[in-house]
Protein backbone atom coordinates (compact mmCIF):
# COMPACT_ATOMS: atom_id res chain seq x y z
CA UNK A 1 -35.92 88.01 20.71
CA UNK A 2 -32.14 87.40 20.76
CA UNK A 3 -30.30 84.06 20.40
CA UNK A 4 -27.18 83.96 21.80
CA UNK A 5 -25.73 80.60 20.55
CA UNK A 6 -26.49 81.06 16.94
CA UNK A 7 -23.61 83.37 16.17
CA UNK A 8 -21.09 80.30 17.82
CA UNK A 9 -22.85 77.95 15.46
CA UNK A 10 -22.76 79.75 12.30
CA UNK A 11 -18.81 80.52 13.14
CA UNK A 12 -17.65 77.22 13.02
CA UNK A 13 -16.10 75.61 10.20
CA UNK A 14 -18.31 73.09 8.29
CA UNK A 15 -17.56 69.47 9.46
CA UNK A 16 -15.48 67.62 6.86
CA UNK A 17 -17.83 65.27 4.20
CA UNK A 18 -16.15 62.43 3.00
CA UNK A 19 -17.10 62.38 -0.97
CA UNK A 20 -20.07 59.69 -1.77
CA UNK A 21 -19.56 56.86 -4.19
CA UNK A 22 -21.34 56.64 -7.49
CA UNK A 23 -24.94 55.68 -7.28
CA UNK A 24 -24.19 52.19 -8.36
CA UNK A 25 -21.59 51.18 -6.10
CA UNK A 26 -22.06 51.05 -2.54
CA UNK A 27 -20.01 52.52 -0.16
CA UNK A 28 -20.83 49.08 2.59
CA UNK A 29 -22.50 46.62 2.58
CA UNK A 30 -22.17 42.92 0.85
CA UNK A 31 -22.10 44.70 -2.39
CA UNK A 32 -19.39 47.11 -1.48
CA UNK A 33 -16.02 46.92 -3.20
CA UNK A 34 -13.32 44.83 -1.80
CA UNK A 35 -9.76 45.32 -2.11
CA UNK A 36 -7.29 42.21 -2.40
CA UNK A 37 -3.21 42.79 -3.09
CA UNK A 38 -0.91 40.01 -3.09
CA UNK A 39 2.81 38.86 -4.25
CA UNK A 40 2.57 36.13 -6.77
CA UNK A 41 5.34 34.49 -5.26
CA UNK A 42 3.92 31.11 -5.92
CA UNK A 43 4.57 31.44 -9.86
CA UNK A 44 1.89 31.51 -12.42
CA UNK A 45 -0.73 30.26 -12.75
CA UNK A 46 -1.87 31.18 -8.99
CA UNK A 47 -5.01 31.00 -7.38
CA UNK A 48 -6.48 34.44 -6.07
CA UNK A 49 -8.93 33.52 -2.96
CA UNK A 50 -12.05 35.80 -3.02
CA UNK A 51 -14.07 34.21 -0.18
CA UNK A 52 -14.64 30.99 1.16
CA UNK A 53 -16.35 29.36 -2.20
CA UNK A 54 -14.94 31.50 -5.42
CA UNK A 55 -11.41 32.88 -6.65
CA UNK A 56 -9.93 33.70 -9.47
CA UNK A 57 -6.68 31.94 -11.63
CA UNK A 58 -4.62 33.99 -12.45
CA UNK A 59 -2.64 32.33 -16.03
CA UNK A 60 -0.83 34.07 -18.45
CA UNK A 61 -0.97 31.63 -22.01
CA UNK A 62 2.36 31.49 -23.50
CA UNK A 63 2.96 28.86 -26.35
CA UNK A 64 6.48 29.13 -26.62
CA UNK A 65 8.25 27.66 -23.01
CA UNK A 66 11.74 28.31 -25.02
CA UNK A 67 11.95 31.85 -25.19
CA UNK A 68 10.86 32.07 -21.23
CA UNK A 69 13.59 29.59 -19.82
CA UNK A 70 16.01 31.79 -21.99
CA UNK A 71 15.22 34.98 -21.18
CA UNK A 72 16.34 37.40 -17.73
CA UNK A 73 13.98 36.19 -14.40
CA UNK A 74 13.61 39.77 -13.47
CA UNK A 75 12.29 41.39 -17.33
CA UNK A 76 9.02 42.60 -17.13
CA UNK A 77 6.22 40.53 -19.77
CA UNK A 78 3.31 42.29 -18.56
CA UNK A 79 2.86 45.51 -16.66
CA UNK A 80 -0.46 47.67 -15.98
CA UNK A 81 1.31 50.68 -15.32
CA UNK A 82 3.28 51.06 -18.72
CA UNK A 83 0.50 52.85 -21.20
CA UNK A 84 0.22 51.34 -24.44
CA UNK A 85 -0.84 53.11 -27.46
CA UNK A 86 -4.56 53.35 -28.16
CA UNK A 87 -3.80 53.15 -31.70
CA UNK A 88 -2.24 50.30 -32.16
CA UNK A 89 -3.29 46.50 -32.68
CA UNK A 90 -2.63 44.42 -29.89
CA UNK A 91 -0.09 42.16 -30.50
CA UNK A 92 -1.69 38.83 -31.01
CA UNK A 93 1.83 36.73 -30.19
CA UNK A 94 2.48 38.83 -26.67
CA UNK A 95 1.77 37.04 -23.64
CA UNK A 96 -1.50 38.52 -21.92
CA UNK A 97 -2.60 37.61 -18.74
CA UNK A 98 -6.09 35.94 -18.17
CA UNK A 99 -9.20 36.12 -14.89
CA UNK A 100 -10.83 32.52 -14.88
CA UNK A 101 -13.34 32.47 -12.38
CA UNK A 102 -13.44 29.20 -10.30
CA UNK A 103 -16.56 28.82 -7.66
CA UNK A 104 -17.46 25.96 -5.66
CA UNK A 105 -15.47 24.01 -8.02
CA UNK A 106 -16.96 24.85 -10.81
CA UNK A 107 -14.88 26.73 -13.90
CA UNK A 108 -16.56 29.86 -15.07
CA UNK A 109 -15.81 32.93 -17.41
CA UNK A 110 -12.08 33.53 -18.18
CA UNK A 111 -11.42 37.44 -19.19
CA UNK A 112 -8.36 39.41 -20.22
CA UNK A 113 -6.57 41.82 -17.81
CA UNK A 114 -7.20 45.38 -18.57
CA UNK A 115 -6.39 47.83 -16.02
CA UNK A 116 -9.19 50.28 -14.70
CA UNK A 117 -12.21 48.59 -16.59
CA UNK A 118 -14.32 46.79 -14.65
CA UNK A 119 -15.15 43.25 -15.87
CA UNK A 120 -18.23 40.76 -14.71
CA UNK A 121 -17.50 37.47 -14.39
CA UNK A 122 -20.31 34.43 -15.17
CA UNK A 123 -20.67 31.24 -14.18
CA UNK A 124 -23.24 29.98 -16.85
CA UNK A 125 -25.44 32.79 -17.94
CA UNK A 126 -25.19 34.38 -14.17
CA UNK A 127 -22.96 37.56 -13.26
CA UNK A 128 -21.06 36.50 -10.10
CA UNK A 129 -18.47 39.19 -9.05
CA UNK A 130 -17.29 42.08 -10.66
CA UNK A 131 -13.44 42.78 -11.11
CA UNK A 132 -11.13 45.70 -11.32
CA UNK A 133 -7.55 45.19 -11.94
CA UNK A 134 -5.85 47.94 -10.41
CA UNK A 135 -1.99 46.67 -10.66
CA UNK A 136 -0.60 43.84 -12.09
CA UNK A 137 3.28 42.84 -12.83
CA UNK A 138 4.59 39.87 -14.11
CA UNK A 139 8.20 39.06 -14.39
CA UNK A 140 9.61 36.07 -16.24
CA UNK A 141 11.19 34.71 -13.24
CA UNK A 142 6.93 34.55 -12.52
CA UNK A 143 6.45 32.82 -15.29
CA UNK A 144 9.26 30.15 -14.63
CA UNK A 145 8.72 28.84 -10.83
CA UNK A 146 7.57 29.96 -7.50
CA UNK A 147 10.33 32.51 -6.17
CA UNK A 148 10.78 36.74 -5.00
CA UNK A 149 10.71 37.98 -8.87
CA UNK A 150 8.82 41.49 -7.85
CA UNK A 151 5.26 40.37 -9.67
CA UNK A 152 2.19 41.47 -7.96
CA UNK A 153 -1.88 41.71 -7.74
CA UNK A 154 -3.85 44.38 -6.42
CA UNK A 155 -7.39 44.26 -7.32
CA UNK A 156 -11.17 45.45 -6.37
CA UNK A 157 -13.85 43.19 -6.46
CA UNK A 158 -17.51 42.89 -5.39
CA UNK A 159 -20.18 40.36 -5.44
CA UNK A 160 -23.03 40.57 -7.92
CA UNK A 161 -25.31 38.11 -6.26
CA UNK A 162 -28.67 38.95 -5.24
CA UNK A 163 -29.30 40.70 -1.77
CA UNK A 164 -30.87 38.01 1.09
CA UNK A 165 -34.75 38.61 1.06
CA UNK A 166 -35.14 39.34 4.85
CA UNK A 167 -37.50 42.21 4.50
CA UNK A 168 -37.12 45.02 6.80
CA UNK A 169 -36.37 44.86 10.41
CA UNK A 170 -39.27 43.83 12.33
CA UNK A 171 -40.94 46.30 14.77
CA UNK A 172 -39.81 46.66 18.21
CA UNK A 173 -43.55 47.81 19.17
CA UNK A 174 -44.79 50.47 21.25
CA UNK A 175 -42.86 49.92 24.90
CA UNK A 176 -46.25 52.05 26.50
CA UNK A 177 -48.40 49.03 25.01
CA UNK A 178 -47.60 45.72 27.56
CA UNK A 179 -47.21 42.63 24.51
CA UNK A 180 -50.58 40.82 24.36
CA UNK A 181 -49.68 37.09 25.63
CA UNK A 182 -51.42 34.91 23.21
């Protein structure tokens, strides 16, 4: 017994698999990652709108206002793209930009920026999202007033709430039984 078709199907290039996402992180879904980028033109410190309940402030703690009003608009204080050294202490006078979470009002776990590492906020002793920073900029000119001074946000975030308890789908039923009318 021949088959004819089989040769066609085994000649044909393999369909092209998009690459899965770790076995924690799902690729859809509620729990999925979500990507947010915006221009801080509104100066620091900003409000970064997750959904329709929580965000994020963004603030940068200075201590000295003197040195900022002095200083060039468009100089870089903070960037996420310039590697630092491993090595070396962080310097405990720089300026380093802070995550507060802020849901339904209430204020909840502040965190440092650190690009690439993934950081879960709490509100109380509950996880509530989880944030990457994936870019951030700040410019004194930022730092100053609102205004076009090149800063911006990109970030990926996902909730950490639990999933609805709806229970699978309910049955459709057998459509060759007729539905007993109770």
């Amino acid at each position: 017994m021949t088959f004819p078709a089989l040769p066609g199907l085994i000649g044909r290039p393999p369909f092209d698999v998009p690459p899965l996402p770790g076995p924690d992180v799902p690729a859809s879904g509620p729990a999925a990652p979500r990507v947010l980028k915006q221009e801080l033109t509104a100066g620091l410190p900003v409000r970064v709108d997750l959904d329709g309940a929580r965000g994020l402030v963004l603030a940068v703690p200075l201590g000295v206002a003197r040195s900022v009003l002095a200083a060039d608009p468009q100089a870089v204080v903070f960037d996420t793209r310039v590697p630092g050294d491993p090595a070396a202490a962080r310097d405990a006078g720089a300026a380093w930009p802070r995550l507060t979470l802020v849901a339904d009002g209430v204020i909840g776990e502040t965190v440092p920026v650190v690009a690439g590492v993934p950081a879960a906020l709490r509100l109380g002793a509950v996880a509530v999202v989880e944030v990457t920073v994936d870019l951030l900029v700040v410019t004194i000119g930022t730092l100053r007033s609102p205004g076009q001074f090149a800063s911006r946000l990109a970030l990926r975030w996902r909730d950490l709430g639990p999933a609805p308890d709806t229970g699978p789908p309910r049955p459709a039923g057998d459509p060759g039984i007729p539905a007993l009318n109770a």
